[in-house]
Protein backbone atom coordinates (compact mmCIF):
# COMPACT_ATOMS: atom_id res chain seq x y z
CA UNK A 1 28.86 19.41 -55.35
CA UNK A 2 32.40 19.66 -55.90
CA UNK A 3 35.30 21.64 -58.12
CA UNK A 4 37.71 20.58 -55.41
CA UNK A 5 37.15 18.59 -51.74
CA UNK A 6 38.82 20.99 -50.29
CA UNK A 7 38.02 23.95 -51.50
CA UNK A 8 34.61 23.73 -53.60
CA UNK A 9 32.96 26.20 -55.76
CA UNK A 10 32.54 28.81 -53.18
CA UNK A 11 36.10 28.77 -52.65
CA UNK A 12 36.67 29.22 -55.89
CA UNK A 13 34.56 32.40 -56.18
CA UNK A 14 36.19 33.51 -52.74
CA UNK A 15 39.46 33.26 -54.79
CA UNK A 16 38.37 35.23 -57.87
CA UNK A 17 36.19 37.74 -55.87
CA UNK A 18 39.27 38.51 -53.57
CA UNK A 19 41.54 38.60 -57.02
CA UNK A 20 38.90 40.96 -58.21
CA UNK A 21 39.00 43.49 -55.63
CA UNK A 22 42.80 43.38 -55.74
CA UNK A 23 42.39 44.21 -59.55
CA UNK A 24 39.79 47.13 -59.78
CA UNK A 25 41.81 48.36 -56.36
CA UNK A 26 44.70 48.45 -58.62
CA UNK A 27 47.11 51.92 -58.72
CA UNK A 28 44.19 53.18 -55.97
CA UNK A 29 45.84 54.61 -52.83
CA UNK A 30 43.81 53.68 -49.86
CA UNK A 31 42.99 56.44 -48.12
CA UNK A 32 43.11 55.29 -43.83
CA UNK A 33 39.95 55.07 -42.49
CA UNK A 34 37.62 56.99 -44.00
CA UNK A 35 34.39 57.41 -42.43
CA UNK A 36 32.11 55.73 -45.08
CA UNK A 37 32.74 54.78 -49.19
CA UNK A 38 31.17 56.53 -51.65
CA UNK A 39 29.48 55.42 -55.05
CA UNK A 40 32.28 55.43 -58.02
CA UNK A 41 30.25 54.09 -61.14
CA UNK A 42 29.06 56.58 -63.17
CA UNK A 43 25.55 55.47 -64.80
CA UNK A 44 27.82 55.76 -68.47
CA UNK A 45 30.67 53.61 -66.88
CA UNK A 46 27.84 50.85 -66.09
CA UNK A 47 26.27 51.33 -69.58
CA UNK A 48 29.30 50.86 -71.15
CA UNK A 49 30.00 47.53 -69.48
CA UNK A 50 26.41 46.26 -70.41
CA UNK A 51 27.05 47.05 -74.51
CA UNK A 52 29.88 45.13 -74.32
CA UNK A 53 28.38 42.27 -72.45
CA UNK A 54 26.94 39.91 -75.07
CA UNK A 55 30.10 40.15 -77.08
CA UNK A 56 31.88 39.11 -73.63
CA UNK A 57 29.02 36.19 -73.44
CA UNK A 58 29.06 35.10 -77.12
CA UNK A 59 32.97 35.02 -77.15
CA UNK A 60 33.46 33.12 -74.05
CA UNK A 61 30.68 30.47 -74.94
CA UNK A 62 32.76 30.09 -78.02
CA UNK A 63 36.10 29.75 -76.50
CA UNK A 64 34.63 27.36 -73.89
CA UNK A 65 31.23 25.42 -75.76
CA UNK A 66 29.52 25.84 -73.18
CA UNK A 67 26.16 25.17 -74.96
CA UNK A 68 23.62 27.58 -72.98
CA UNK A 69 24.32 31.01 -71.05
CA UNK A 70 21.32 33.46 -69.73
CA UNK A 71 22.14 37.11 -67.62
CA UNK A 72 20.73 39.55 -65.97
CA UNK A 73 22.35 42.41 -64.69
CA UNK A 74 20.34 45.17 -62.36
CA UNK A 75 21.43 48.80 -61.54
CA UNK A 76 19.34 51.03 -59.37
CA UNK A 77 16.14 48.45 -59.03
CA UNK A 78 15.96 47.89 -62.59
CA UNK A 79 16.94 45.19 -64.86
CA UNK A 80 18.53 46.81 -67.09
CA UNK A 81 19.70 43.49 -69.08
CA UNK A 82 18.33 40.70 -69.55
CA UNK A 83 19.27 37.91 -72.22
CA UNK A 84 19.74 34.38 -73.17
CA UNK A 85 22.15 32.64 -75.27
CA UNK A 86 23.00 28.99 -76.74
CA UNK A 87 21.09 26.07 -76.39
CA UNK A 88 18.94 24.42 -73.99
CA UNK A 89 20.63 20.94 -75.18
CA UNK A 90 22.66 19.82 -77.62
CA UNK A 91 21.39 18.00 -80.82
CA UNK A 92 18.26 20.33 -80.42
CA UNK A 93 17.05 23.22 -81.87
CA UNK A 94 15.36 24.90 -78.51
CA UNK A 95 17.53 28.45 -77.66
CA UNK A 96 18.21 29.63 -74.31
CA UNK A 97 16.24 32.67 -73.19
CA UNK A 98 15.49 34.70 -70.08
CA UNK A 99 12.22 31.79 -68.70
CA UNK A 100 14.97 28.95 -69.36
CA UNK A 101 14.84 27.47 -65.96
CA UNK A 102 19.08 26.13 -64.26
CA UNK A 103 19.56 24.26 -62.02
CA UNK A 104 21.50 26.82 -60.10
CA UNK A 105 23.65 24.34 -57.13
CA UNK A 106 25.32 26.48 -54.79
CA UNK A 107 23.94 29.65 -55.72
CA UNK A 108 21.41 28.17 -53.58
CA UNK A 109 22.93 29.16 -50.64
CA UNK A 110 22.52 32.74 -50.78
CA UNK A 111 19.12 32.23 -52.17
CA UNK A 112 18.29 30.16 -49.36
CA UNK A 113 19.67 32.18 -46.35
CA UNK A 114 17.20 35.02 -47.81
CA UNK A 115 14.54 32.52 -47.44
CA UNK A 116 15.67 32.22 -43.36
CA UNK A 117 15.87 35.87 -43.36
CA UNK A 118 12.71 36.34 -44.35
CA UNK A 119 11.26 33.53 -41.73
CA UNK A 120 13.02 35.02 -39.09
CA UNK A 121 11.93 38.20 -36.74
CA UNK A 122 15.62 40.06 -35.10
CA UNK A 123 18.81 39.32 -36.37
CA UNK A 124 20.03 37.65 -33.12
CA UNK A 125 17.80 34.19 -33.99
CA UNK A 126 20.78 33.52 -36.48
CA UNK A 127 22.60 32.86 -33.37
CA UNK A 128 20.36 30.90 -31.92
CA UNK A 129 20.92 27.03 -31.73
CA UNK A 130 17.66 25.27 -33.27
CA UNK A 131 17.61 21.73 -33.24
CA UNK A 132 17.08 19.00 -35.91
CA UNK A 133 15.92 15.79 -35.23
CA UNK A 134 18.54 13.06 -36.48
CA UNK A 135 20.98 15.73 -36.72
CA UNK A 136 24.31 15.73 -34.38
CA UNK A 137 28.05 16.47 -34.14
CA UNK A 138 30.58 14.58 -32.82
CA UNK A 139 30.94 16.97 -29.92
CA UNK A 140 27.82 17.15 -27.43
CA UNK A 141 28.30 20.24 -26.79
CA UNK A 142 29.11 21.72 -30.05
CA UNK A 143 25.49 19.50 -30.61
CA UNK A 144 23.61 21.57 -28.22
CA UNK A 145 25.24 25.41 -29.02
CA UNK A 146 25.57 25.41 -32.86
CA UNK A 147 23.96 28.01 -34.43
CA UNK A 148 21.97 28.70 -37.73
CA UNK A 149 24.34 31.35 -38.07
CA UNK A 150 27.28 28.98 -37.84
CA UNK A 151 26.15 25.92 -40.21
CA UNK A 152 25.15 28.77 -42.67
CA UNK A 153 28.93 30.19 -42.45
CA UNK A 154 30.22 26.82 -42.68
CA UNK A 155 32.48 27.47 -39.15
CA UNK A 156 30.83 24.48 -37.21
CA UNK A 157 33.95 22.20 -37.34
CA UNK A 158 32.66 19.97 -39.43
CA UNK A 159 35.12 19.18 -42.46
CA UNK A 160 34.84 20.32 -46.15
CA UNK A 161 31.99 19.31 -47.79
CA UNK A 162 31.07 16.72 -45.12
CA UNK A 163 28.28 13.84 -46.17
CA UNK A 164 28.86 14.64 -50.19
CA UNK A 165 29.89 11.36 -50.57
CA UNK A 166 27.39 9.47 -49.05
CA UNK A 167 25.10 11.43 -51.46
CA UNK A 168 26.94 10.23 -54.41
CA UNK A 169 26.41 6.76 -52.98
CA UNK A 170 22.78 7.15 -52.86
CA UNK A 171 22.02 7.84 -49.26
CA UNK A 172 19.68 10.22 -48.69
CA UNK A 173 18.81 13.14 -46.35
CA UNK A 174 18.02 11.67 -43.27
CA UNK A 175 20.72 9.12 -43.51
CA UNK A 176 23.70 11.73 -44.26
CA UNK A 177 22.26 14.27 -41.62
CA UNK A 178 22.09 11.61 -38.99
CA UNK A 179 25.99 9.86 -40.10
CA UNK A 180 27.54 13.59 -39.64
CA UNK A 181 28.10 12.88 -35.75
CA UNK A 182 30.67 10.34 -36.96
CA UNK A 183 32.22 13.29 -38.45
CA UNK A 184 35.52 14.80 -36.75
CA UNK A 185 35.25 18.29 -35.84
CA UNK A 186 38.21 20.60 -36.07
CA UNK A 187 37.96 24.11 -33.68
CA UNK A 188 34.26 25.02 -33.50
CA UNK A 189 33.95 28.66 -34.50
CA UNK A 190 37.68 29.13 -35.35
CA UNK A 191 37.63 26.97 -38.07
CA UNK A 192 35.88 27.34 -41.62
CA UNK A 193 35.06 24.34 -44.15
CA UNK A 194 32.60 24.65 -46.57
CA UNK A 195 29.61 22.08 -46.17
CA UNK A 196 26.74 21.61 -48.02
CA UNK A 197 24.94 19.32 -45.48
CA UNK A 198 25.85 21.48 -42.52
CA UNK A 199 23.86 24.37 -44.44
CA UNK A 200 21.03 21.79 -45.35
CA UNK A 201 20.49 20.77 -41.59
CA UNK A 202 20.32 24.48 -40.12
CA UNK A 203 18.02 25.33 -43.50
CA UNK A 204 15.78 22.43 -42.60
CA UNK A 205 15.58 23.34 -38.51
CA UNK A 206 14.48 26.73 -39.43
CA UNK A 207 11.34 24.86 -41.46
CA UNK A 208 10.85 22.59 -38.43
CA UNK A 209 10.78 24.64 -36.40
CA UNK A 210 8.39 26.86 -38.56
CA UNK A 211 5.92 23.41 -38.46
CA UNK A 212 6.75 22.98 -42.40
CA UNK A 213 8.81 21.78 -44.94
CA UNK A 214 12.08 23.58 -46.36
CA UNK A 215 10.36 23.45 -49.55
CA UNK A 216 6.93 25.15 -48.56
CA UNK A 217 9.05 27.57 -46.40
CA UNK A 218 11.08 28.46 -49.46
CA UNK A 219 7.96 28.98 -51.39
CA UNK A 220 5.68 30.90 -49.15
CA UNK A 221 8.81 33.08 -47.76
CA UNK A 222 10.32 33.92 -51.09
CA UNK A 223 9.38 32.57 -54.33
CA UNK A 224 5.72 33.38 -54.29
CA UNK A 225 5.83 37.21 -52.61
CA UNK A 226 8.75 38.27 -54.74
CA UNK A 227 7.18 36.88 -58.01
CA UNK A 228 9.89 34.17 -58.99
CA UNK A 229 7.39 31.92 -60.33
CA UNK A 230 9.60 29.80 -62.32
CA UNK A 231 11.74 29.09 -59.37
CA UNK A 232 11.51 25.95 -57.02
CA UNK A 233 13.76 23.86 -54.43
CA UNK A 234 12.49 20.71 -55.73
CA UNK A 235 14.19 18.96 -58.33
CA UNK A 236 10.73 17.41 -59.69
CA UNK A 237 9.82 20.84 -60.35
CA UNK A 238 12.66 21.43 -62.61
CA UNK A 239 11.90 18.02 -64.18
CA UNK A 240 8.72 19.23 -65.05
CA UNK A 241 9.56 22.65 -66.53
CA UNK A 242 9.58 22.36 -70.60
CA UNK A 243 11.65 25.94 -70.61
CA UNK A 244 14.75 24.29 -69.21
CA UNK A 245 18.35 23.96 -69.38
CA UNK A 246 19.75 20.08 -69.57
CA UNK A 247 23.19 19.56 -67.87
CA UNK A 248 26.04 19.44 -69.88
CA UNK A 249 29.94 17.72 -69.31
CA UNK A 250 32.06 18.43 -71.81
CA UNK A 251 33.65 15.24 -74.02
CA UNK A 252 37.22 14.26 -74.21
CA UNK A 253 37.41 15.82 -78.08
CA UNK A 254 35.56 19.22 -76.68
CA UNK A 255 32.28 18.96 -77.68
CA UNK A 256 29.86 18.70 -75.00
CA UNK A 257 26.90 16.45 -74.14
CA UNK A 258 23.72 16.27 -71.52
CA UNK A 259 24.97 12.94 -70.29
CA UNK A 260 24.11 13.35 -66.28
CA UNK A 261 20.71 13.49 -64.40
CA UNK A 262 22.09 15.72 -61.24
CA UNK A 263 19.53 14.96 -58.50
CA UNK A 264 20.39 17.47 -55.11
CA UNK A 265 17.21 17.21 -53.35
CA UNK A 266 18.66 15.41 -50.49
CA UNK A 267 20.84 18.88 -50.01
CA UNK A 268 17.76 20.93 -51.04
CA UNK A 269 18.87 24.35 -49.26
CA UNK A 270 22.63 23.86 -50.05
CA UNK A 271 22.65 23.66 -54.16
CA UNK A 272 18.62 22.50 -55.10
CA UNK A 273 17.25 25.25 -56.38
CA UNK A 274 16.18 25.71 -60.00
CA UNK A 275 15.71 29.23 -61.86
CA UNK A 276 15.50 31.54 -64.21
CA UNK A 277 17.68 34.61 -65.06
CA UNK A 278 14.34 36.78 -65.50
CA UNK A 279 13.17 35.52 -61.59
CA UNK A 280 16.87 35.68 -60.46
CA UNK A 281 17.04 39.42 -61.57
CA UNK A 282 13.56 39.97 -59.19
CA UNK A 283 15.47 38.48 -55.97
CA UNK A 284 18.61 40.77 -57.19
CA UNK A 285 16.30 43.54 -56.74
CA UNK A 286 15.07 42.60 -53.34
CA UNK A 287 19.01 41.87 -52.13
CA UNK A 288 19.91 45.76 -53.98
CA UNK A 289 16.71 47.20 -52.54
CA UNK A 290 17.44 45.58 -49.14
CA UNK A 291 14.51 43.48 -48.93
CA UNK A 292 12.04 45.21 -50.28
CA UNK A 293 10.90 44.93 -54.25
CA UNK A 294 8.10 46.59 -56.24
CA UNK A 295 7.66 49.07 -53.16
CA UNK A 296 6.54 46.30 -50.55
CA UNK A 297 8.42 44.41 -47.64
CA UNK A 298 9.30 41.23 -48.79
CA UNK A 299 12.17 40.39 -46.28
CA UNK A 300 13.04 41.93 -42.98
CA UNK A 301 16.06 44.65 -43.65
CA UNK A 302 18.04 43.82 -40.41
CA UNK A 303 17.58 40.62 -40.84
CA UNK A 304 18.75 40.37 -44.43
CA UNK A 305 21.59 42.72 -43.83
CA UNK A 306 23.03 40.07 -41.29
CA UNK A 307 23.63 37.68 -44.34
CA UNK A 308 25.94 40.20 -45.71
CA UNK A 309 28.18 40.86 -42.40
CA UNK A 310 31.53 38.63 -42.99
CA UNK A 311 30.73 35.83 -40.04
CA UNK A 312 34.57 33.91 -40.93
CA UNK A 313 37.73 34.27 -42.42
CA UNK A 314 37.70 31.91 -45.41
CA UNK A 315 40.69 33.05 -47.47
CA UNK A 316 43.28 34.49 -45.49
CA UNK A 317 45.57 36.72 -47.38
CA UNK A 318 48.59 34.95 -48.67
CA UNK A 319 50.68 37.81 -48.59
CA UNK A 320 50.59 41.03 -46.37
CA UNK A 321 48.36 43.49 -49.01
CA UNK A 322 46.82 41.03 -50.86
CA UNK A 323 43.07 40.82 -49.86
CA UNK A 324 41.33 38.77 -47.23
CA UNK A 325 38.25 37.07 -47.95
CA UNK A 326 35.29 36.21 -45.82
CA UNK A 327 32.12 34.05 -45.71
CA UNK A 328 28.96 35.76 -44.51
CA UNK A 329 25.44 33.89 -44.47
CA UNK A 330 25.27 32.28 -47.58
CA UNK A 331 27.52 34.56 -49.07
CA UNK A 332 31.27 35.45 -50.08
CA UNK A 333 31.81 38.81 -48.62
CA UNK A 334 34.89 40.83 -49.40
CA UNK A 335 35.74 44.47 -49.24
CA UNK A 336 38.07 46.60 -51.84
CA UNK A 337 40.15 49.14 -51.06
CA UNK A 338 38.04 51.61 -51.41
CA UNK A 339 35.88 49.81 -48.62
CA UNK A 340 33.05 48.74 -51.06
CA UNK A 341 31.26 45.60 -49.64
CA UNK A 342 31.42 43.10 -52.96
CA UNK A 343 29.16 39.88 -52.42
CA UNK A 344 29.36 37.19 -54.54
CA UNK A 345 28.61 33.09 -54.56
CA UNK A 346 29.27 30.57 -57.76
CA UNK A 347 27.68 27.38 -58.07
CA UNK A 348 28.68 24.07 -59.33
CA UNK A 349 28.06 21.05 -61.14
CA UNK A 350 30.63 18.82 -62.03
CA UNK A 351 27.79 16.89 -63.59
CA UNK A 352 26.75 19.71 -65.60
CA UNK A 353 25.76 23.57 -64.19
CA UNK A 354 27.90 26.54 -63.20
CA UNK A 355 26.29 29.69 -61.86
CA UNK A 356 27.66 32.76 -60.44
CA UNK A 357 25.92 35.71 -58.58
CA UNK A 358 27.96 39.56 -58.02
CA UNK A 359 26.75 42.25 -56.11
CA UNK A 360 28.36 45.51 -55.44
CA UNK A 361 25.50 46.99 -52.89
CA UNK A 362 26.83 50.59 -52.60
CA UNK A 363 27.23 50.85 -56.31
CA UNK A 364 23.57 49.54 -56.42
CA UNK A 365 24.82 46.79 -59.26
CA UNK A 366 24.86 43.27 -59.65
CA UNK A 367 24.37 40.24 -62.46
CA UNK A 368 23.67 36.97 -61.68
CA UNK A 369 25.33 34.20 -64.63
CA UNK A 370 23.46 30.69 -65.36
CA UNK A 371 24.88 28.32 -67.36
CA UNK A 372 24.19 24.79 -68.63
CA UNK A 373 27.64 23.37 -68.40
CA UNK A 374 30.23 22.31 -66.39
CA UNK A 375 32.62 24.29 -64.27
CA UNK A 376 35.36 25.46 -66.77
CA UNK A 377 35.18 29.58 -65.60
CA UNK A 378 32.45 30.56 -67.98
CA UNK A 379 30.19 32.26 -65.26
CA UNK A 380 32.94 33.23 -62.80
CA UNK A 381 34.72 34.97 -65.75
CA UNK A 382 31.66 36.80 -67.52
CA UNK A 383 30.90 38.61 -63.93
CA UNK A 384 34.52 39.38 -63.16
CA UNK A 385 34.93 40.87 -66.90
CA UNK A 386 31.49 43.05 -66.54
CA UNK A 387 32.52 44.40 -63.20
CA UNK A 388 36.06 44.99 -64.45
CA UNK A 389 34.78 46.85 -67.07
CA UNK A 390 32.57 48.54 -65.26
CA UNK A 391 35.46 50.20 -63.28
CA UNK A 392 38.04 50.30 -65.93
CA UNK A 393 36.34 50.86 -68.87
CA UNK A 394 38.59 47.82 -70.24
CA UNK A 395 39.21 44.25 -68.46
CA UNK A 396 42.70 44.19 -66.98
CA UNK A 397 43.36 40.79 -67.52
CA UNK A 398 41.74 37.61 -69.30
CA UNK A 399 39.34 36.22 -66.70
CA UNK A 400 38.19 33.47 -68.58
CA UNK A 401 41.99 32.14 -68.94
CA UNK A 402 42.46 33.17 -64.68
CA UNK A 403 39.46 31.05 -63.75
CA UNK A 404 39.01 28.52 -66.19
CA UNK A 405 42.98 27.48 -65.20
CA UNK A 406 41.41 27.78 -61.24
CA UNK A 407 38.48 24.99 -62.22
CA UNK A 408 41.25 22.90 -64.02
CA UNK A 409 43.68 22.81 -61.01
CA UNK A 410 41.29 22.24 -58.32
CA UNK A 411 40.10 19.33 -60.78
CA UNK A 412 43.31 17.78 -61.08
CA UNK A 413 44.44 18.38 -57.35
CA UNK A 414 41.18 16.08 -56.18
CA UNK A 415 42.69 13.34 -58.02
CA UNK A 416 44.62 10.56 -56.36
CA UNK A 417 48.87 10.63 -56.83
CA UNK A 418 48.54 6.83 -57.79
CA UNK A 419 48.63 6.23 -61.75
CA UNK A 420 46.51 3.33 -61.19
CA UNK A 421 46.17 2.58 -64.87
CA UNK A 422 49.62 1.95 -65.12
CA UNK A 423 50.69 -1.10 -62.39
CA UNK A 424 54.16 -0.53 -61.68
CA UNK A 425 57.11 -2.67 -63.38
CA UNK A 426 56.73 -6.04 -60.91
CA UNK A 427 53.76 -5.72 -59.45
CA UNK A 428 52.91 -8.70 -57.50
CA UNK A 429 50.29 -10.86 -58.19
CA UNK A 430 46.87 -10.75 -56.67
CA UNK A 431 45.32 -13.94 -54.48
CA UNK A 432 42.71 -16.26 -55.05
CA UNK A 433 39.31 -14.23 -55.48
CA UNK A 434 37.94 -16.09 -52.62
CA UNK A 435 40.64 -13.95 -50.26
CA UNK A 436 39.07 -10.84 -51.02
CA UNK A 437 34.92 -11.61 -51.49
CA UNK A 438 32.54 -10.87 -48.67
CA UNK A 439 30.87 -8.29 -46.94
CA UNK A 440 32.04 -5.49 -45.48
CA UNK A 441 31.13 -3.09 -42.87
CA UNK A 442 31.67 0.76 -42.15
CA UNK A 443 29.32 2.72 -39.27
CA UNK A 444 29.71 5.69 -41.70
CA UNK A 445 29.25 4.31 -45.36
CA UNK A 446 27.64 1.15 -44.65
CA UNK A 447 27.68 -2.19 -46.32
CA UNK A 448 30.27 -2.94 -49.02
CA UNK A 449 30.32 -6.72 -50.87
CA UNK A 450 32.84 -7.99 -53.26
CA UNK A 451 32.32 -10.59 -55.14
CA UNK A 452 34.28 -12.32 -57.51
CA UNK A 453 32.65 -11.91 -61.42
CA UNK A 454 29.94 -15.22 -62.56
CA UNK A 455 32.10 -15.47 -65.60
CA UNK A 456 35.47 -15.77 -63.61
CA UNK A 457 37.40 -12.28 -64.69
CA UNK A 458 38.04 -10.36 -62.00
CA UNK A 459 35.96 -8.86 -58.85
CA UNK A 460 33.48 -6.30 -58.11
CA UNK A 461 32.90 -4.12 -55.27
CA UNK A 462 29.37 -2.77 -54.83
CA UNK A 463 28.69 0.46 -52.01
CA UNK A 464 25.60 2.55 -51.18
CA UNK A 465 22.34 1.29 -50.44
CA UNK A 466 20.84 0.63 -53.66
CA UNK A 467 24.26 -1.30 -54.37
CA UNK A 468 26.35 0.93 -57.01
CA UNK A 469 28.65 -1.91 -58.74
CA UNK A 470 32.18 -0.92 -59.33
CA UNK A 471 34.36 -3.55 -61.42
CA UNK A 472 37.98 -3.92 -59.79
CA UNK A 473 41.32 -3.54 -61.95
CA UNK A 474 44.20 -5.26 -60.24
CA UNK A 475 47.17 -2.87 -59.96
CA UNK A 476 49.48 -4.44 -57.11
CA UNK A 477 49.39 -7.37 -54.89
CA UNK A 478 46.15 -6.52 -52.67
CA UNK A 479 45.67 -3.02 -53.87
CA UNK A 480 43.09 -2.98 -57.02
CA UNK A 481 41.12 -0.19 -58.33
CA UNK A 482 38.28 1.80 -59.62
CA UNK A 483 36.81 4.45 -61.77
CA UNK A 484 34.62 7.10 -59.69
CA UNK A 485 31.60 8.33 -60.72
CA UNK A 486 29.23 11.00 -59.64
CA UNK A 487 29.37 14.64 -58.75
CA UNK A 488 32.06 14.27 -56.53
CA UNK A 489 34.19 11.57 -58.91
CA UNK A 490 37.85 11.96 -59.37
CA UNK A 491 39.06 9.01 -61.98
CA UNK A 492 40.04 6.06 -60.59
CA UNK A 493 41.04 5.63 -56.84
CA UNK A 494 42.52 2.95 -55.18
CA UNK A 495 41.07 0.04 -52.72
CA UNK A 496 43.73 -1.85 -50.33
CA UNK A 497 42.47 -5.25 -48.69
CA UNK A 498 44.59 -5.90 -45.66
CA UNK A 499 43.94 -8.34 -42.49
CA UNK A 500 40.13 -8.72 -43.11
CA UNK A 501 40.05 -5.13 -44.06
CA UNK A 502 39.45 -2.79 -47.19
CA UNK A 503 39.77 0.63 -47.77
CA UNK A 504 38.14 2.35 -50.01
CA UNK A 505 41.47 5.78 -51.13
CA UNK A 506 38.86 8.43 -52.33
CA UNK A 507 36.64 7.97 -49.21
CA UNK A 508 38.73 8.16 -46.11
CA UNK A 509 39.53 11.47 -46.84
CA UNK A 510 38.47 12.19 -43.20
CA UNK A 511 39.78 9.03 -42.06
CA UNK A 512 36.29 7.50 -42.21
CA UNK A 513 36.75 4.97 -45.34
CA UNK A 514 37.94 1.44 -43.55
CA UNK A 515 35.44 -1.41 -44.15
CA UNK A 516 35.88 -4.50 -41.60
CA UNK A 517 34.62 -7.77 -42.92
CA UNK A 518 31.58 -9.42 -41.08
């Protein structure tokens, strides 16, 4: 999934909740090291910020379109809102309401390192290095001593968001898993970089080495003993649901359409699981109640708490007060200044979901946002506005404005610098087809073929291994071009054919995207 390669959605709600804790910290005078933080919502201050919530919802989805919106918010183990808004899709007449199952993407993640919490025994076995078959690093020995713990925090070296693109291509599990030792590593443990297949490989050791599969694991672990029964890592499962939420991108004149199929099983753990905000509210009771819900053990407590502990530095503070921010287990895990633990993750579609889940434990509070549209700050800012209100009795600033600009720069900053729709003023001429056509090969993406069109206009390359067909625009002598599609697309990007070479702009990010011809 992507808002940004480098960056992604959790950065983005590592951004906002570190701008958050800056804001309710605001004219607060830190008192130095005090021996533990105290409660400061007032059960009126919280009530307050739930009246005011559906106007916050309704306004935003009308500022934005977003089509579909459902919340739950939970203080002191009980939900004490829960509510759906919109549509399911557009052109229909079926509303939103608290059953309407998401797609939730990276939400996943904290949703999934409760599963491992609850399949593990001590807190020390998230340091312990549990092999995957087909799985490896570049490094041998970074192979053989990664932890879950590590893969889960995204600090194993391995770059930002590592093996998305060969998912867009239409490679699945096995093949991205095994193509990550081509990978290069940057300081193991020093270094953080979000990853969605580096989570799905630890996720999917634990299950090995638990003799099932992720999804079963999920199930039995989590969904079934905590009652989320409309909740599933399998995206059959949400194809199947007739309470559900279609994904929505929003069209050039604003409106906004259910024009994608987003498919994530092949990162299952990492951004596959589908819910509702009435089973979503259930598992925010077990994280509140520390892993317990309706009175029973559900989840070991230690080894749930360890998912909360900041693991990595993921936003260091860009200037001396401002606020660091950390990544836990699954989690974005920052601390205000009055040395309240806030937790928080987003998720993100570009094809068509954004989620976003807030906790403040201490305050025992938190609300969990689903939405059926694409990233443009609606779920980010409907959290950040409750909480703020919660503390203020007033939001201090316009969040929607704050992170619906933050989705539209990370957007525009994953695009190439090359206007490739506009050749430049005597751009050479391209050769003969017959200098480019052929076939291609790259150890990390595979095959790529161009040939030249039957009907004699032009080229086309085809990549992935159910061939995706890209036409080629000419732009300047042997540079051509061509439009990007899937989650991680970002408009056209550029392909250079040199010396028996091509190279594809948009995937050598990582220096990997050289094809040699055969």
């Amino acid at each position: 999934m992507r808002t940004l390669r480098v960056l992604g959605a959790a950065g983005a709600a590592m951004m906002l909740a570190t701008a958050a804790t800056a804001t309710t910290a605001a004219g607060a005078t830190a008192a130095p090291g005090p021996p533990s933080p105290k409660p400061q919502l007032t059960d009126a201050a919280v009530d307050k910020a739930v009246d005011r919530l559906d106007a916050t919802v309704t306004d935003m989805m009308k500022r934005t379109g977003v089509p579909g919106v459902s919340v739950a918010v939970v203080h002191n183990d009980e939900v004490i809102h829960l509510k759906g808004f919109g549509l399911r899709r557009t052109g229909e007449s079926a509303k939103v309401d608290p059953d309407t199952v998401f797609q939730i993407a990276s939400l996943s993640k904290p949703v999934s390192s409760t599963v491992v919490a609850g399949a593990l025994t001590t807190p020390d076995e998230w340091d312990r290095h549990v092999p995957l078959p087909g799985f490896s690093l570049k490094d041998p020995w970074v192979t053989d001593h990664v932890s879950t713990a590590d893969l889960f925090s995204h600090r194993s070296g391995l770059p930002d968001h590592a093996g998305d693109l060969l998912e867009d291509l239409g490679y699945d599990q096995a093949y991205i898993l095994d193509h990550l030792r081509l990978e290069p590593l940057t300081p193991f443990r020093a270094s953080y970089a979000y990853t969605n297949f580096g989570f799905t490989a630890a996720a999917e050791a634990i299950a090995r080495a638990h003799g099932t599969s992720w999804q079963k694991l999920a199930r039995d672990t989590l969904f079934k003993p905590a009652g989320m029964t409309r909740t599933s890592t399998e995206f059959a499962a949400f194809e199947r649901a007739t309470d559900k939420a279609a994904t929505h991108v929003r069209n050039p004149d604003g409106t906004w359409s259910p024009r994608f199929v987003r498919d994530p099983d092949a990162q299952s753990p990492a951004g596959g699981v589908s819910s509702t905000a009435r089973d979503m509210s259930r598992w925010l009771r077990l994280q509140l109640a520390e892993g317990t819900l309706d009175g029973r053990r559900v989840v070991p407590r230690d080894t749930l708490d360890r998912t909360h502990v900041a693991e990595i530095v993921s936003q260091p503070p860009a200037t001396p007060t401002a606020t660091t921010g950390f990544y836990g287990l699954g989690w974005n895990v920052s601390y205000d200044q009055a040395g309240r633990l806030r937790l928080s993750h987003s998720g993100a579609f570009e094809l068509g979901a954004n989620t976003n889940v807030t906790m403040l434990p201490l305050e025992q509070l938190g609300i969990v946002v689903l939405t059926n549209g694409a990233p443009v700050g609606l779920a980010d800012a409907v959290a950040l506005d409750f909480f703020d209100f919660a503390e203020h009795g007033k939001a201090t600033t316009d969040w929607l404005a704050l992170t619906e600009a933050l989705y539209a720069q990370m957007d525009a900053a994953g695009r190439s610098p090359t206007d490739y729709a506009h050749p430049p003023a005597g751009a050479k001429p391209a050769q003969e087809d017959g200098a480019y056509t052929g076939t291609y090969d790259n150890p990390y993406y595979g095959e790529a073929t161009v040939t030249a069109n039957p009907d004699g206009d032009g080229l086309t390359l085809a990549l992935g291994p159910k061939p995706m067909r890209f036409p080629l625009t000419h732009y300047d002598g042997d540079v051509f071009s061509f439009e990007t599609v899937g989650e991680n697309a970002v408009g056209r990007t550029g392909v250079t054919f040199s010396d028996g070479t091509l190279r594809v702009e948009y995937l050598d990010a990582d220096h990997l995207g050289t094809f040699t011809e055969q």
